[in-house]
N, C-alpha and C. Protein backbone atom coordinates (compact mmCIF):
# COMPACT_ATOMS: atom_id res chain seq x y z
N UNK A 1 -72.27 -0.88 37.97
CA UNK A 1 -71.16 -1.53 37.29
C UNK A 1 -70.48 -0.56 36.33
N UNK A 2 -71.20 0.08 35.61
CA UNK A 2 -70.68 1.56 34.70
C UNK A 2 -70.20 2.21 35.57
N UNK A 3 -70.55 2.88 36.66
CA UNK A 3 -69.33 3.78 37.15
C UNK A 3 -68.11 3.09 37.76
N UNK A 4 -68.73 1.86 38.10
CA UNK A 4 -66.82 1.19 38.63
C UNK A 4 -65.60 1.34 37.38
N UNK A 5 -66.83 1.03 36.03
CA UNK A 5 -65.26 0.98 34.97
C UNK A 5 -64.99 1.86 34.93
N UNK A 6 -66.21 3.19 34.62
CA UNK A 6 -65.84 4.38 34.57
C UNK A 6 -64.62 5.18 35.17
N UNK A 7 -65.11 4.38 36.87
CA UNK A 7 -63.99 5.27 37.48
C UNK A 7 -62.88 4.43 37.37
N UNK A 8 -62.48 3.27 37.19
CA UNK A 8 -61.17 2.67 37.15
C UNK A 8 -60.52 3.10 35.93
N UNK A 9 -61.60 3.52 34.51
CA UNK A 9 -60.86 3.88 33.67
C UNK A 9 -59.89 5.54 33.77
N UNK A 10 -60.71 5.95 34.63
CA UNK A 10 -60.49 7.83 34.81
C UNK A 10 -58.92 7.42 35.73
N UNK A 11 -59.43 6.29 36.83
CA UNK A 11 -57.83 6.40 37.36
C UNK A 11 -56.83 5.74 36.60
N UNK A 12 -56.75 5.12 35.61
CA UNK A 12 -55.63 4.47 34.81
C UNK A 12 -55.28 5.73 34.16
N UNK A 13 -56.16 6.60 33.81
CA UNK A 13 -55.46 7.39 32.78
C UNK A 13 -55.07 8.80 33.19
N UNK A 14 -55.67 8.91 34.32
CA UNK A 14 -54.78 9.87 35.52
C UNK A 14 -53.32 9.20 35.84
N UNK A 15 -53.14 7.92 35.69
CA UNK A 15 -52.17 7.39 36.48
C UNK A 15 -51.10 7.87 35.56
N UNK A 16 -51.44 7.37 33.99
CA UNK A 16 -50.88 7.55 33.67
C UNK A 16 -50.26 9.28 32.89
N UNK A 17 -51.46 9.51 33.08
CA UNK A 17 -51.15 10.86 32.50
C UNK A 17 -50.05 11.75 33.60
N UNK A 18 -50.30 11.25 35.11
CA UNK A 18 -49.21 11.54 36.47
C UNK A 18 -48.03 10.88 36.10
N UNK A 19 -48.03 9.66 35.88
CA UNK A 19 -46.97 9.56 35.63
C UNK A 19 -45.58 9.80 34.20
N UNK A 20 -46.10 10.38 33.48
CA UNK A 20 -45.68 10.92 32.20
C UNK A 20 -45.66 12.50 33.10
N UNK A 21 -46.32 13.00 33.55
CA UNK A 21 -46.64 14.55 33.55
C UNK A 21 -44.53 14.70 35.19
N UNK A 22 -44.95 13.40 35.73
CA UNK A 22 -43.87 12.93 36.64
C UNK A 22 -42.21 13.06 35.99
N UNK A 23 -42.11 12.05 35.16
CA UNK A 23 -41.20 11.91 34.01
C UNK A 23 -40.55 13.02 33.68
N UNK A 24 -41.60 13.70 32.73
CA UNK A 24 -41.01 15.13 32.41
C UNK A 24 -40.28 16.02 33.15
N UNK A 25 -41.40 16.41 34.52
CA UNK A 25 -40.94 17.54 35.25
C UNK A 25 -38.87 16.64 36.08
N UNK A 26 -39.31 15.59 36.46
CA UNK A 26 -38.19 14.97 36.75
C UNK A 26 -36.78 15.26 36.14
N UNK A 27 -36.79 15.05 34.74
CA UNK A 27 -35.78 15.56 34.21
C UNK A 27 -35.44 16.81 33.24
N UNK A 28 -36.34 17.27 33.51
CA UNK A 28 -36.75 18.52 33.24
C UNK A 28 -36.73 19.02 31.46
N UNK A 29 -37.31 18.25 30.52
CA UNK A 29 -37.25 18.07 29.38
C UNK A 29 -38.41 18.86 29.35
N UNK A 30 -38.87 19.56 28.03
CA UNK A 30 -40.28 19.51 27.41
C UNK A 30 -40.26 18.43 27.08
N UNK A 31 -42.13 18.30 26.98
CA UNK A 31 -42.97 17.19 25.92
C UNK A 31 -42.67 17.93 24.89
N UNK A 32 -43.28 16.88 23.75
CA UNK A 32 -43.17 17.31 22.57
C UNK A 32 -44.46 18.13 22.50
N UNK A 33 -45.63 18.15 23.09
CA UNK A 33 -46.46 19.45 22.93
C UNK A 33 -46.17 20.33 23.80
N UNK A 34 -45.38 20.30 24.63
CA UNK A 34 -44.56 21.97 24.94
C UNK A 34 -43.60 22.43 23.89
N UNK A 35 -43.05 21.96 23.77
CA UNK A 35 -42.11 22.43 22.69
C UNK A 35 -42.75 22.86 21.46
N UNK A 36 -43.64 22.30 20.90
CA UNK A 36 -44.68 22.81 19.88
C UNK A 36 -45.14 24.15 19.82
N UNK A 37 -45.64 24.05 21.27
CA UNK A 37 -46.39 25.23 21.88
C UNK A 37 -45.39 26.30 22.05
N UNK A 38 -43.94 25.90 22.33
CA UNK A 38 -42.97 27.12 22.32
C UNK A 38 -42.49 27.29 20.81
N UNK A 39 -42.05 26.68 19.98
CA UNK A 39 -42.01 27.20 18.74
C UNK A 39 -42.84 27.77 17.67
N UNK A 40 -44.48 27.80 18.03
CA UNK A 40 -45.33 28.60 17.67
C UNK A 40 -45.21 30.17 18.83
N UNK A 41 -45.14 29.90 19.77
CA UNK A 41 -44.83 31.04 20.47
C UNK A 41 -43.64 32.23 20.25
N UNK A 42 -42.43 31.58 19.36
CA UNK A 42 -41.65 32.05 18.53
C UNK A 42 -41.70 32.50 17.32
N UNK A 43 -42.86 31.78 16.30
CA UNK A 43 -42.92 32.63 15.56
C UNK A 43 -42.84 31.24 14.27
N UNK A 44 -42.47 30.34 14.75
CA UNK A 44 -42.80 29.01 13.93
C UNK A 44 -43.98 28.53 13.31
N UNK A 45 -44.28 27.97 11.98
CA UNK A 45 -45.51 27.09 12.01
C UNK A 45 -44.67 25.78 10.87
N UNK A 46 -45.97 25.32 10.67
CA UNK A 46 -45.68 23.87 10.25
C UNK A 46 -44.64 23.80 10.57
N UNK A 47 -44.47 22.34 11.51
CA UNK A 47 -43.95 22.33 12.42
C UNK A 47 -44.10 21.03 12.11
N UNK A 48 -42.59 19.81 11.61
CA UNK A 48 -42.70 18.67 11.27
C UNK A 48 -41.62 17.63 11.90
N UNK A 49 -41.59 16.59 11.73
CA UNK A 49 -40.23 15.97 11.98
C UNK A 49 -39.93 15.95 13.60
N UNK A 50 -40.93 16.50 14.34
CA UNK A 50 -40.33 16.96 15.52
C UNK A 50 -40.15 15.30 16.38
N UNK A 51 -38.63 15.84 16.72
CA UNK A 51 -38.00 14.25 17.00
C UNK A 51 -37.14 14.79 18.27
N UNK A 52 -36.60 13.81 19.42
CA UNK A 52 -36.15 14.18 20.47
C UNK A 52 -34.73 13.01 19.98
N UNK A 53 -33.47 13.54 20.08
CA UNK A 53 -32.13 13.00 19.30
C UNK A 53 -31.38 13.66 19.59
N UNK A 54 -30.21 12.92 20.27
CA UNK A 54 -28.69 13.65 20.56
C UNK A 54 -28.85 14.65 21.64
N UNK A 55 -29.90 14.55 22.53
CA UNK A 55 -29.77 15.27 23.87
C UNK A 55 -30.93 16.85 23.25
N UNK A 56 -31.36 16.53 22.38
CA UNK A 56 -32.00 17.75 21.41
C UNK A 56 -33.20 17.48 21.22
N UNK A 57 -33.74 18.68 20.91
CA UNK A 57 -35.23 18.24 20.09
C UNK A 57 -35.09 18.65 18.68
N UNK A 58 -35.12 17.87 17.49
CA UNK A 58 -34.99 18.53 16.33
C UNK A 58 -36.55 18.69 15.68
N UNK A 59 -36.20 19.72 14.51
CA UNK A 59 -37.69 19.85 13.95
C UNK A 59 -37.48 20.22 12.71
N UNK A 60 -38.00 20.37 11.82
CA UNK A 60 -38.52 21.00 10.17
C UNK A 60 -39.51 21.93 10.60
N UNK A 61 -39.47 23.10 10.11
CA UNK A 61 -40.70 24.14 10.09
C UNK A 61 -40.20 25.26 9.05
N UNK A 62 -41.22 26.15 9.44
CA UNK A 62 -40.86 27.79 8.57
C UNK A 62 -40.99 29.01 9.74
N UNK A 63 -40.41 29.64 9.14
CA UNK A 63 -39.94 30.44 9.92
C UNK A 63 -40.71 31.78 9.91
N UNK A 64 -41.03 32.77 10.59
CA UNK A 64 -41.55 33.95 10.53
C UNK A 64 -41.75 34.16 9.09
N UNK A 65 -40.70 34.43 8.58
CA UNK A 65 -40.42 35.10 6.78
C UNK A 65 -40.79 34.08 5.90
N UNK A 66 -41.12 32.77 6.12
CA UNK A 66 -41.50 31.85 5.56
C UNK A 66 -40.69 30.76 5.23
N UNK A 67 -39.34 31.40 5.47
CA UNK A 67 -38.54 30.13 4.81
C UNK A 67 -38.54 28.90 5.86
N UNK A 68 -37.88 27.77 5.07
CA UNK A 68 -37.53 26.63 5.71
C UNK A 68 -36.60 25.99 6.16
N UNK A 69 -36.95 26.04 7.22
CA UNK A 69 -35.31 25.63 8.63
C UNK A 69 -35.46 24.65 9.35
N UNK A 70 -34.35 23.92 9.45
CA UNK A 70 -34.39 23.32 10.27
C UNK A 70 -33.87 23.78 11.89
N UNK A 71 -34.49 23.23 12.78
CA UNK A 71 -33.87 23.64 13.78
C UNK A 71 -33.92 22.21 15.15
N UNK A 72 -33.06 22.84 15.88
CA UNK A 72 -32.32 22.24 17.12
C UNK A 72 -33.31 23.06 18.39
N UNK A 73 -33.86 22.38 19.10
CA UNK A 73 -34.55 23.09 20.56
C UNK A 73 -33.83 22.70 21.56
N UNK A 74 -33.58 23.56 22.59
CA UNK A 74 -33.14 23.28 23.65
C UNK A 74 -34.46 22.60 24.73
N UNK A 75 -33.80 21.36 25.11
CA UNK A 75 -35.19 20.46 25.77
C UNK A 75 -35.36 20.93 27.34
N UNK A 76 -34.79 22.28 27.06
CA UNK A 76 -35.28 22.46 28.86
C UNK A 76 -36.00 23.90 28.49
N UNK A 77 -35.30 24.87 27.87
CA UNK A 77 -36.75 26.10 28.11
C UNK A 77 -37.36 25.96 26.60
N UNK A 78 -36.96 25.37 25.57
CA UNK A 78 -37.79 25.44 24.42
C UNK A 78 -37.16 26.38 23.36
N UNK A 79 -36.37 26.78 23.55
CA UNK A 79 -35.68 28.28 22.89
C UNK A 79 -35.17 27.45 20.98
N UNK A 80 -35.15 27.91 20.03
CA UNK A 80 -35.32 27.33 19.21
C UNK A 80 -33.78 27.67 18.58
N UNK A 81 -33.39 26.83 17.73
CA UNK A 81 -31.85 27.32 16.92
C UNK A 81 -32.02 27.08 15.82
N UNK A 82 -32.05 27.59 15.19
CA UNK A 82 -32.24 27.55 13.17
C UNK A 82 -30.66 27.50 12.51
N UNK A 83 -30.85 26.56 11.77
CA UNK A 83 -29.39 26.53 11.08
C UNK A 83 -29.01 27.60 9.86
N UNK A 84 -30.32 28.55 10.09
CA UNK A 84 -29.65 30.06 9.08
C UNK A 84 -29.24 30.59 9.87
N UNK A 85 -29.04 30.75 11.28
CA UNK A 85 -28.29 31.49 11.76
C UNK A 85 -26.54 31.56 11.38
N UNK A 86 -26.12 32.71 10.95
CA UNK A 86 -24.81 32.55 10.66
C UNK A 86 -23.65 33.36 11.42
N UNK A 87 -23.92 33.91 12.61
CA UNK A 87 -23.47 34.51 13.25
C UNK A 87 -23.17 34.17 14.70
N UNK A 88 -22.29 34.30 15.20
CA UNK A 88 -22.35 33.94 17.47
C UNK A 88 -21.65 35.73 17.60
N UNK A 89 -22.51 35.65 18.75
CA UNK A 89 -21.86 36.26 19.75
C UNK A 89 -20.36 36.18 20.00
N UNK A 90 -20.12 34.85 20.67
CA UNK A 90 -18.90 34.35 21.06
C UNK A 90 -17.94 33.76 20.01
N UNK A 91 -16.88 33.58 20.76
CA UNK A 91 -15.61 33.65 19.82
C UNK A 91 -15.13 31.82 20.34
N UNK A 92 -14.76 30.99 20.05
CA UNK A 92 -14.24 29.72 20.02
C UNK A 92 -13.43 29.93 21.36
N UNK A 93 -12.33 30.87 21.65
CA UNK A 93 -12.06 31.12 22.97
C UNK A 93 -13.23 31.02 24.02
N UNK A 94 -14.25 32.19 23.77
CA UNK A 94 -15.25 32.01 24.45
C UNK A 94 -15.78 30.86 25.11
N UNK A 95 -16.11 30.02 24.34
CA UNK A 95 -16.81 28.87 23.76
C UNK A 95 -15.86 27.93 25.04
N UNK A 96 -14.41 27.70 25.02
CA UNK A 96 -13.67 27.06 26.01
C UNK A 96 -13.84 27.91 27.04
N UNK A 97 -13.52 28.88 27.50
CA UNK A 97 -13.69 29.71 28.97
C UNK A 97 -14.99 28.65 29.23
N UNK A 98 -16.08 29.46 28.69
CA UNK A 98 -17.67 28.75 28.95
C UNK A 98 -17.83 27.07 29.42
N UNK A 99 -16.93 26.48 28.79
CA UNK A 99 -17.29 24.98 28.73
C UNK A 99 -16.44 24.57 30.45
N UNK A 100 -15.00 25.26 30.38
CA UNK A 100 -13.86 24.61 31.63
C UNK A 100 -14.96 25.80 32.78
N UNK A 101 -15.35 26.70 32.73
CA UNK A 101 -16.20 27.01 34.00
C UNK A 101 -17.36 26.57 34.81
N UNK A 102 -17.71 25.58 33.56
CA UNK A 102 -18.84 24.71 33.43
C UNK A 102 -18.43 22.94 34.38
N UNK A 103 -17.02 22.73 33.71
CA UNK A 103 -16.38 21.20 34.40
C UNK A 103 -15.89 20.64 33.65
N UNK A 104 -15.97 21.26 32.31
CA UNK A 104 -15.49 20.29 31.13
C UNK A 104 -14.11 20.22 31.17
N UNK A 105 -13.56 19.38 31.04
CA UNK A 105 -11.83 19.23 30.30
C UNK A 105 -11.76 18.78 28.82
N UNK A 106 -10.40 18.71 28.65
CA UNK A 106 -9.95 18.40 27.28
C UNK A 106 -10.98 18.69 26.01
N UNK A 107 -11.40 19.96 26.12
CA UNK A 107 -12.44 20.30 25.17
C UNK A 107 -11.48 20.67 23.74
N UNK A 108 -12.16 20.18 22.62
CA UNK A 108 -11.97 20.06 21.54
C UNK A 108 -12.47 19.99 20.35
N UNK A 109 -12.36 20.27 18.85
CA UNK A 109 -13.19 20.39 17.83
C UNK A 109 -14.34 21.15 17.96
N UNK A 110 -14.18 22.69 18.30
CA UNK A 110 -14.97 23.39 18.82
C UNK A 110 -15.12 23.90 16.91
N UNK A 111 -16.60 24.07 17.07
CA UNK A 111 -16.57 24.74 15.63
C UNK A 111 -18.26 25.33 15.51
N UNK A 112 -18.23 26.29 14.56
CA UNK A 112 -19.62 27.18 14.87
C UNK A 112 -20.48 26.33 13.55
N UNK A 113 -21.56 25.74 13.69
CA UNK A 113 -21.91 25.11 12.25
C UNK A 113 -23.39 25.22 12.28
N UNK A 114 -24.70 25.17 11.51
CA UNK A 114 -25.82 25.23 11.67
C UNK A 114 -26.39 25.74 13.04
N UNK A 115 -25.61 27.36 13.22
CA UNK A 115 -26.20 28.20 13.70
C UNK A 115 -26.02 27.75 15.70
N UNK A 116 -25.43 27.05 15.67
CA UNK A 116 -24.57 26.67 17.27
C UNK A 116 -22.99 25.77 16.92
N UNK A 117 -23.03 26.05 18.36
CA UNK A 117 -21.07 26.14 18.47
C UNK A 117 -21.78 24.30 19.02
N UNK A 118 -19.97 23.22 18.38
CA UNK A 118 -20.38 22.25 18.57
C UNK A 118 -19.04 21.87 19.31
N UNK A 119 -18.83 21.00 20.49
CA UNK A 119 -17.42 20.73 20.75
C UNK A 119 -17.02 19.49 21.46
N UNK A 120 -16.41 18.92 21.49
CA UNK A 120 -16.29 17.49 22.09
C UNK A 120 -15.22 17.60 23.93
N UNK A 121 -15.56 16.96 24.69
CA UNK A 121 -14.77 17.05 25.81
C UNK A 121 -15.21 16.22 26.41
N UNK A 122 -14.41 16.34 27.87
CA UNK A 122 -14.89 15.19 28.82
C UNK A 122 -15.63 16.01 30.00
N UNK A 123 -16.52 15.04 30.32
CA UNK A 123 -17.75 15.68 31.90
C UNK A 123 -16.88 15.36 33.00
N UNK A 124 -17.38 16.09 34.25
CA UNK A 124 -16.88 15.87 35.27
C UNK A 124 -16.42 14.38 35.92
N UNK A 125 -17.21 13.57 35.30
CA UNK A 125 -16.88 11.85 35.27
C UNK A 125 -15.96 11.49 34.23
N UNK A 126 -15.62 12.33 33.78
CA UNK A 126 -14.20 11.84 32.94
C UNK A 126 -14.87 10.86 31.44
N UNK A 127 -16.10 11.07 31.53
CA UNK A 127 -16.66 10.72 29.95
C UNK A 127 -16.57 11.45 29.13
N UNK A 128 -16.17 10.82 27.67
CA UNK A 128 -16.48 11.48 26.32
C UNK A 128 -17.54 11.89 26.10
N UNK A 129 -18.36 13.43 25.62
CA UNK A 129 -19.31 14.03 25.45
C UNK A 129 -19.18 14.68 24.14
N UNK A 130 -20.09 14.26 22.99
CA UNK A 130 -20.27 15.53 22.29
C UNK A 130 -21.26 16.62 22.80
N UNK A 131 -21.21 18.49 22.47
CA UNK A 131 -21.85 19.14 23.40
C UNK A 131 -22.19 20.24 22.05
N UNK A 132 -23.64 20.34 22.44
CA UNK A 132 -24.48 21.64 21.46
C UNK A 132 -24.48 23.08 22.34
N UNK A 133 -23.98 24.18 21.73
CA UNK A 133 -23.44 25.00 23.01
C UNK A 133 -24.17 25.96 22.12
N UNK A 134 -25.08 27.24 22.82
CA UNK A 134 -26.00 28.02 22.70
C UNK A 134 -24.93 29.39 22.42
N UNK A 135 -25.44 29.67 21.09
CA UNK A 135 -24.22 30.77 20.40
C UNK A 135 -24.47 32.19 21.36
N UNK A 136 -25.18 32.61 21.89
CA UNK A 136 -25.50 33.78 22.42
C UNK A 136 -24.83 33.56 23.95
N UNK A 137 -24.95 32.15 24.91
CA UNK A 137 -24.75 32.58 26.42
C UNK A 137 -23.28 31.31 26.69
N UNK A 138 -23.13 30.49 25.71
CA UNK A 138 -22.37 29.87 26.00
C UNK A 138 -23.01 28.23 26.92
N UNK A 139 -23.81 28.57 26.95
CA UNK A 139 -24.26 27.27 28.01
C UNK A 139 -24.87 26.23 27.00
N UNK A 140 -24.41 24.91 27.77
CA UNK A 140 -24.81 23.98 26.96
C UNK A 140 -26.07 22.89 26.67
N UNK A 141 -26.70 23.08 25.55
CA UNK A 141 -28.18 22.85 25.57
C UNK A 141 -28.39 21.47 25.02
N UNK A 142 -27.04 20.78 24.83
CA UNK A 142 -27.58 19.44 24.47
C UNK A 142 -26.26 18.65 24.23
N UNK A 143 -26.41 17.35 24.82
CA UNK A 143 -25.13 16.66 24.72
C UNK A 143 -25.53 15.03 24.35
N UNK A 144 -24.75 14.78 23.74
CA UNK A 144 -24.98 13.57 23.02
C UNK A 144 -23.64 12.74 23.57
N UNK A 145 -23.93 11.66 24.74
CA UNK A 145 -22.95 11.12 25.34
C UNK A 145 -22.21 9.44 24.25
């Protein structure tokens, strides 16, 4: 009788652990312990707040040098954005080339603020999108429909 629960308990929590492990890869998000695991891999610790919002993963931590940042993750490779960043690559032109090669139209209120470019437009379905656009490649890492 112990190993029947046993094993019915091992398959509920395979099931579910498949089906969460399913989920993820599906839409291709990190968990929140991947993402953990990539912002210590960066150079992060204490590591708080970590919340999935606006197409983003946000977090509170410190940073290499110690200070305290907040930052924005991109929920597909983990890559981290700190709002001390005060610099892009790209230029607001840029920023539109990048977005209309992408599908976007009527892109607008493009502006560089807590260390990513932020801009509003419409998706290929002709919806309103706000869009978190990655200051270094131009591609967009998080959209809040």
């Amino acid at each position: 009788m112990k190993t029947i629960a046993l094993s019915a308990a091992l398959a509920l929590a395979l099931g579910v652990a498949g089906a969460a492990m399913a989920q993820s890869q599906s839409n291709g998000a990190l968990t929140e312990a991947q993402v953990r695991t990539r912002l210590q891999d960066q150079g992060y610790s204490h590591i708080d707040d970590l919340k999935f919002k606006h197409g983003m993963w946000h977090a509170e931590a410190r940073s290499g040098n110690g200070k305290h940042v907040d930052l924005r993750i991109d929920p597909d490779s983990g890559k981290a954005y700190a709002d001390e960043q005060k610099v892009s690559r790209l230029s607001k032109d840029d920023v539109r080339a990048s977005l209309a090669s992408a599908g976007y139209t009527d892109v607008h209120d493009v502006e560089f603020e807590d260390g990513m470019w932020r801009a509003k437009a419409e998706n290929s379905a002709g919806k309103d999108v706000k869009l978190q656009i990655d200051p270094d490649t131009g591609k967009v890492v998080g959209t809040d429909d």
